[in-house]
C-alpha atoms as a PDB file:
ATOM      1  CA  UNK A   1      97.900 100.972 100.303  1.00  0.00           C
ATOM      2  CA  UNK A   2      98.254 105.236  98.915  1.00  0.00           C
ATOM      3  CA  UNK A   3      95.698 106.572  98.456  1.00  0.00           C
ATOM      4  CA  UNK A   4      93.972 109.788  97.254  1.00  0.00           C
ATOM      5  CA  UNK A   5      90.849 111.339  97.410  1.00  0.00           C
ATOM      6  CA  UNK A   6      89.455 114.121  95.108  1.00  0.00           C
ATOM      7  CA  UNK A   7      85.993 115.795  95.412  1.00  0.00           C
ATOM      8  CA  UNK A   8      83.887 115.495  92.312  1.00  0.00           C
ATOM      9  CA  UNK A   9      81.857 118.426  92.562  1.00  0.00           C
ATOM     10  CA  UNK A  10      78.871 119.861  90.030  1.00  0.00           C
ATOM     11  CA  UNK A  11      81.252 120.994  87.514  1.00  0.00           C
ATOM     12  CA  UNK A  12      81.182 124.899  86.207  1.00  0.00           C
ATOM     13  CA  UNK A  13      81.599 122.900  82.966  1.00  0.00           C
ATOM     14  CA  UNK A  14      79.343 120.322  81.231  1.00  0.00           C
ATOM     15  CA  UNK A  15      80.006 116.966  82.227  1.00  0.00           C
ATOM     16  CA  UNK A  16      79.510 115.501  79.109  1.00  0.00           C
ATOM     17  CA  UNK A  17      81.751 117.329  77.041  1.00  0.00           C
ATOM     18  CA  UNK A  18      84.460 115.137  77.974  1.00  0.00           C
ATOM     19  CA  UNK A  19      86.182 117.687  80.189  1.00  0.00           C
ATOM     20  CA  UNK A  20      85.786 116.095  83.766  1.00  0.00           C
ATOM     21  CA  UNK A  21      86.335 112.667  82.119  1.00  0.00           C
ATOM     22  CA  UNK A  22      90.234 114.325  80.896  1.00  0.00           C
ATOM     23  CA  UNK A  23      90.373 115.554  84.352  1.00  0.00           C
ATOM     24  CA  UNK A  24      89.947 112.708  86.406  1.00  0.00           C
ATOM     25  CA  UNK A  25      91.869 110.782  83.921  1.00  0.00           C
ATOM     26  CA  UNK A  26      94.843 112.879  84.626  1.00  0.00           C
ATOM     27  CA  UNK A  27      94.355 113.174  87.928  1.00  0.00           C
ATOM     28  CA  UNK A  28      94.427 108.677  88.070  1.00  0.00           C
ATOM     29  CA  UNK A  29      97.132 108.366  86.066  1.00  0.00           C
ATOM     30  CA  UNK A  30      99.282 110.992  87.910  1.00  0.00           C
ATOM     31  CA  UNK A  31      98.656 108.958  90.977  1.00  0.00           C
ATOM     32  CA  UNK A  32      99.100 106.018  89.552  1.00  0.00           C
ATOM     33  CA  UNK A  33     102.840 107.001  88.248  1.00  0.00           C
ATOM     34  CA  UNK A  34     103.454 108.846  91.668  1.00  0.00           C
ATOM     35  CA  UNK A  35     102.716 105.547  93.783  1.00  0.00           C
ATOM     36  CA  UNK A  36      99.181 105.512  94.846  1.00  0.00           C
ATOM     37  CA  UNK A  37      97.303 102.296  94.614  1.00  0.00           C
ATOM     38  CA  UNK A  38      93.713 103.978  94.924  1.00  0.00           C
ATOM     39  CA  UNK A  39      92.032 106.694  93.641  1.00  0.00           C
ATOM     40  CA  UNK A  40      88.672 107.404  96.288  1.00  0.00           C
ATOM     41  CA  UNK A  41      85.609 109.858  94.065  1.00  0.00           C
ATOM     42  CA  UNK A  42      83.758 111.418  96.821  1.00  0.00           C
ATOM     43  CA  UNK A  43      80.975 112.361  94.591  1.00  0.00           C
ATOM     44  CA  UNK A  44      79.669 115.670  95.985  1.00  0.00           C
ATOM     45  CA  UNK A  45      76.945 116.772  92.770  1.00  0.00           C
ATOM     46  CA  UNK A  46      73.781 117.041  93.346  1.00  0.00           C
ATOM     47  CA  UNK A  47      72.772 114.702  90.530  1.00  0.00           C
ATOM     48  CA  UNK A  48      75.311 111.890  91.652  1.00  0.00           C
ATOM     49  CA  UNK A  49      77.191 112.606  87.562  1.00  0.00           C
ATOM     50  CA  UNK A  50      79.917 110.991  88.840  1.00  0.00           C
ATOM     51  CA  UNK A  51      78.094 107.450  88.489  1.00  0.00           C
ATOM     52  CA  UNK A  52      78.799 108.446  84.595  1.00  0.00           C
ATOM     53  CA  UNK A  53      82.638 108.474  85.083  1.00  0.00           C
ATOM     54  CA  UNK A  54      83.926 104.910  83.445  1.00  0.00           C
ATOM     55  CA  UNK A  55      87.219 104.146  84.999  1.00  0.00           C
ATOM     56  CA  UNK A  56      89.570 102.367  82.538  1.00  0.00           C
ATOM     57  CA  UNK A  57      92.772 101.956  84.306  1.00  0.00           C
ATOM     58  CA  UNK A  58      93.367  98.688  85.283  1.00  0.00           C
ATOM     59  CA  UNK A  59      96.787  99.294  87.552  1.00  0.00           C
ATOM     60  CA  UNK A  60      94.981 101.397  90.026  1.00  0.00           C
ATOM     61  CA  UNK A  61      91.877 100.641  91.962  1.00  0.00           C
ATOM     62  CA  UNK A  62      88.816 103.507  91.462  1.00  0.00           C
ATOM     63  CA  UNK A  63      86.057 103.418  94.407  1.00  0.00           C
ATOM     64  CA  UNK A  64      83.285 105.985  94.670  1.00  0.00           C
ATOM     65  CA  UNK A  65      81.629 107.467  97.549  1.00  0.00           C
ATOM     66  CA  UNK A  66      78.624 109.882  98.557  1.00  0.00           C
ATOM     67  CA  UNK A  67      80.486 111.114 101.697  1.00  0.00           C
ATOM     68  CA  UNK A  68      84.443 111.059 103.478  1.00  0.00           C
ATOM     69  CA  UNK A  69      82.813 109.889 106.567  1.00  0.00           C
ATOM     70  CA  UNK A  70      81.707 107.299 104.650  1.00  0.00           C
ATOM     71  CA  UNK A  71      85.132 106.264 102.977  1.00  0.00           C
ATOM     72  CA  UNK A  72      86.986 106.726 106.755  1.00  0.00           C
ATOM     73  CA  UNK A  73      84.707 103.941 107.803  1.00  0.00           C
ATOM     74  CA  UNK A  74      85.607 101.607 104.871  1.00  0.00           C
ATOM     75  CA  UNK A  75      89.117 102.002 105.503  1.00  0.00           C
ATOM     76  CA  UNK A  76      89.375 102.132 109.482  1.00  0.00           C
ATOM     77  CA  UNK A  77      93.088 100.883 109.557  1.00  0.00           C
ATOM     78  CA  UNK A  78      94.467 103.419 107.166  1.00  0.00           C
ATOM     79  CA  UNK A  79      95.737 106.683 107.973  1.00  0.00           C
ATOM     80  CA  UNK A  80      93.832 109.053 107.085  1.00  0.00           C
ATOM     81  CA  UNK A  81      96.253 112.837 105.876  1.00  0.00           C
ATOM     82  CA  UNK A  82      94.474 115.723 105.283  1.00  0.00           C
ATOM     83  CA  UNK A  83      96.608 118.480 102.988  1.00  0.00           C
ATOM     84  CA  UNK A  84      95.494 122.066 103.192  1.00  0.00           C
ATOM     85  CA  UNK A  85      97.599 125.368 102.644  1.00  0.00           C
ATOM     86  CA  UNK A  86      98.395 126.876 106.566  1.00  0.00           C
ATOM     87  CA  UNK A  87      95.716 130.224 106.042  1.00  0.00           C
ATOM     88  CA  UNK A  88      92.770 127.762 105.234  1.00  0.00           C
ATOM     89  CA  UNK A  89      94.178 125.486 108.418  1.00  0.00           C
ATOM     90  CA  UNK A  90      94.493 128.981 111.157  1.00  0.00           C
ATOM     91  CA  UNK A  91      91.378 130.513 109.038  1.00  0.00           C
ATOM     92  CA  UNK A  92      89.323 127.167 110.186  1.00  0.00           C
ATOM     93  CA  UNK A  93      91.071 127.223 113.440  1.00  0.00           C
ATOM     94  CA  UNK A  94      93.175 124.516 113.224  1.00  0.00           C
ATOM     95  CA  UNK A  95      96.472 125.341 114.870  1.00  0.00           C
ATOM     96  CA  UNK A  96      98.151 122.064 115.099  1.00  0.00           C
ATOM     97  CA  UNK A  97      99.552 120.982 111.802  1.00  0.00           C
ATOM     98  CA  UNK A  98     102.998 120.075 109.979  1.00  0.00           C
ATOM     99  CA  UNK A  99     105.077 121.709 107.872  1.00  0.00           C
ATOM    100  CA  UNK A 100     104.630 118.958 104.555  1.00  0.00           C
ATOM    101  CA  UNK A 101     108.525 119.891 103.917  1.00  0.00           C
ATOM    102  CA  UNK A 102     109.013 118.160 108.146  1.00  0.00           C
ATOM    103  CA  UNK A 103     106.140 115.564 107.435  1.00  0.00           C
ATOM    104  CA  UNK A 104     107.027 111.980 107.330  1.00  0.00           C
ATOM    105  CA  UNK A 105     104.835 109.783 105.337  1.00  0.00           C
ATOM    106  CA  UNK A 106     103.130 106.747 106.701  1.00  0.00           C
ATOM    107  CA  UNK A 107     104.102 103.723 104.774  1.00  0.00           C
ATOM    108  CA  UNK A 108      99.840 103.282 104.384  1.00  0.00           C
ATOM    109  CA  UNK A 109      97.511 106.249 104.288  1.00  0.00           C
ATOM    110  CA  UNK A 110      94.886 107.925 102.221  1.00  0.00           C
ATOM    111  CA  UNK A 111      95.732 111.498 100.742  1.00  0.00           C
ATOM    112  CA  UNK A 112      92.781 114.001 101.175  1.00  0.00           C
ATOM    113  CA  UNK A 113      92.701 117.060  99.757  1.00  0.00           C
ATOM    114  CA  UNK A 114      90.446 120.096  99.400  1.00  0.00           C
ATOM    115  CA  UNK A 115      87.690 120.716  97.195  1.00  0.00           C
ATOM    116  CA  UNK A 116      88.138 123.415  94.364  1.00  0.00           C
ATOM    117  CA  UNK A 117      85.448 125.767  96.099  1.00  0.00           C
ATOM    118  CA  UNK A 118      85.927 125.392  99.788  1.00  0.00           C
ATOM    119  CA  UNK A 119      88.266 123.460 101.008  1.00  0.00           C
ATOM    120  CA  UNK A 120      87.622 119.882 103.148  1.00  0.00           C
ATOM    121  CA  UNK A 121      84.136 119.622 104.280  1.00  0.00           C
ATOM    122  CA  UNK A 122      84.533 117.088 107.396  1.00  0.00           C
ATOM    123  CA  UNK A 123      83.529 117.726 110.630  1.00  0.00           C
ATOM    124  CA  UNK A 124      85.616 116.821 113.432  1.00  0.00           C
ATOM    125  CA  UNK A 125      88.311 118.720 112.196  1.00  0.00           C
ATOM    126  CA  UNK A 126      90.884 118.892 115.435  1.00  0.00           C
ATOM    127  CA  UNK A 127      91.573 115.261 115.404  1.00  0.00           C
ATOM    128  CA  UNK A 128      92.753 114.614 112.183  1.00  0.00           C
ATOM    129  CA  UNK A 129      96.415 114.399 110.966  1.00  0.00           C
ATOM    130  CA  UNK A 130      96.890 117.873 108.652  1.00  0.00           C
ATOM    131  CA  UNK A 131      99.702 119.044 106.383  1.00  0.00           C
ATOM    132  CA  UNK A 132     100.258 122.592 105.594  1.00  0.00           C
ATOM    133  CA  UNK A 133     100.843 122.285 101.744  1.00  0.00           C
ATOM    134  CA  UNK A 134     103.145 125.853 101.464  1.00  0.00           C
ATOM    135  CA  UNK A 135     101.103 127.075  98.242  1.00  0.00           C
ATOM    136  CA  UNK A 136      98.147 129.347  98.388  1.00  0.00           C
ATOM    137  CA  UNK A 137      96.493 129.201  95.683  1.00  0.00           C
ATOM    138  CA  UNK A 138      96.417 125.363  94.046  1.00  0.00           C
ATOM    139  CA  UNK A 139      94.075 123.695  92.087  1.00  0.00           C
ATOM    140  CA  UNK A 140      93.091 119.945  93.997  1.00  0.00           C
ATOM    141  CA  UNK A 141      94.654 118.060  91.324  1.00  0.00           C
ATOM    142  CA  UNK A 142      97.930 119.957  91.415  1.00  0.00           C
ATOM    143  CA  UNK A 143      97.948 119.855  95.467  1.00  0.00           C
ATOM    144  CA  UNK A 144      97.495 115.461  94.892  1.00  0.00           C
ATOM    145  CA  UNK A 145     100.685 115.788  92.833  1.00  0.00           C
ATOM    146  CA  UNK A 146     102.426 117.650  95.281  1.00  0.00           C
ATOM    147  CA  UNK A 147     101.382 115.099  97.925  1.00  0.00           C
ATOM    148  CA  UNK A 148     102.636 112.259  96.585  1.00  0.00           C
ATOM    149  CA  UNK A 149     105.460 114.067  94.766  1.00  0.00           C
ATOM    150  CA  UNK A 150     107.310 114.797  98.359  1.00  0.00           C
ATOM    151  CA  UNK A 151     106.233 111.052  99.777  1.00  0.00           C
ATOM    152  CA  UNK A 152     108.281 109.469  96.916  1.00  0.00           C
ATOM    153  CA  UNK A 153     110.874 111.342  97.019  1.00  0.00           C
ATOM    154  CA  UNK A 154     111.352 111.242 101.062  1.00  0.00           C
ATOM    155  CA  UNK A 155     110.818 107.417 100.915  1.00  0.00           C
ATOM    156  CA  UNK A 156     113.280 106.481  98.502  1.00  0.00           C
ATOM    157  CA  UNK A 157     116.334 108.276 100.779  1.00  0.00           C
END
């Protein structure tokens, strides 16, 4: 099992127009062609919109949650990697964390990756496995490609 989780958060946009639907599209079918088997929603809107989102592609499995916690406890045997650029890691006081270019990839783990707005809301923060991701400024769906980018390409040396 790969897999990834994104946070579906209220959007600045309106749901409806079609624009998170071409989002999360694109963010499943990058994943999909990258390697990961599942795609995790951990639907963070106050409304619970992402209940609207119809998932289409049959190759990858789509699950959706209300919380992480709640997804870590589904999945208890999988590692669990959280990706965050190293000044939102020391800035949260998280000092032990790898390089992503010295990381070596699990053959089964979940991907986790920070919201748009804030970064990843979890507490218990010091025990986790994190990756410094060496870009400041990414959007979530761009730091997922990045992710599973570099564990293809380590894996098939």
């Amino acid at each position: 099992m790969i897999g990834i989780v994104f946070f579906f958060q209220d959007p600045q946009t309106n749901f409806f127009s079609g624009i998170m639907d071409t989002v999360i599209d694109r963010i499943i079918f990058n994943a999909r062609n990258l390697g990961a088997t599942h795609v995790f929603m951990i639907d963070k809107t106050q409304y619970k919109i992402g209940q609207y989102y119809q998932h289409s592609d049959s190759q990858i499995a789509f699950q959706r949650f209300e919380s992480l916690e709640e997804l870590e406890k589904t999945y208890p045997k999988v590692k669990f990697i959280y990706f965050e650029n190293a000044r939102a890691l020391e800035k949260a006081g998280i000092e032990s964390y790898t390089l992503l270019p010295d990381f070596a990839h699990p053959s089964r783990a979940i991907y986790v990756v920070g919201t748009e707005t804030g970064g990843i809301p979890i507490s218990g923060r010091e025990d986790k496995i994190w990756v410094s991701i060496p870009v400041e400024n990414l959007w979530a769906e761009g730091a997922i490609n990045i992710c599973l980018y570099d564990r293809l390409t380590k894996l098939r040396k």
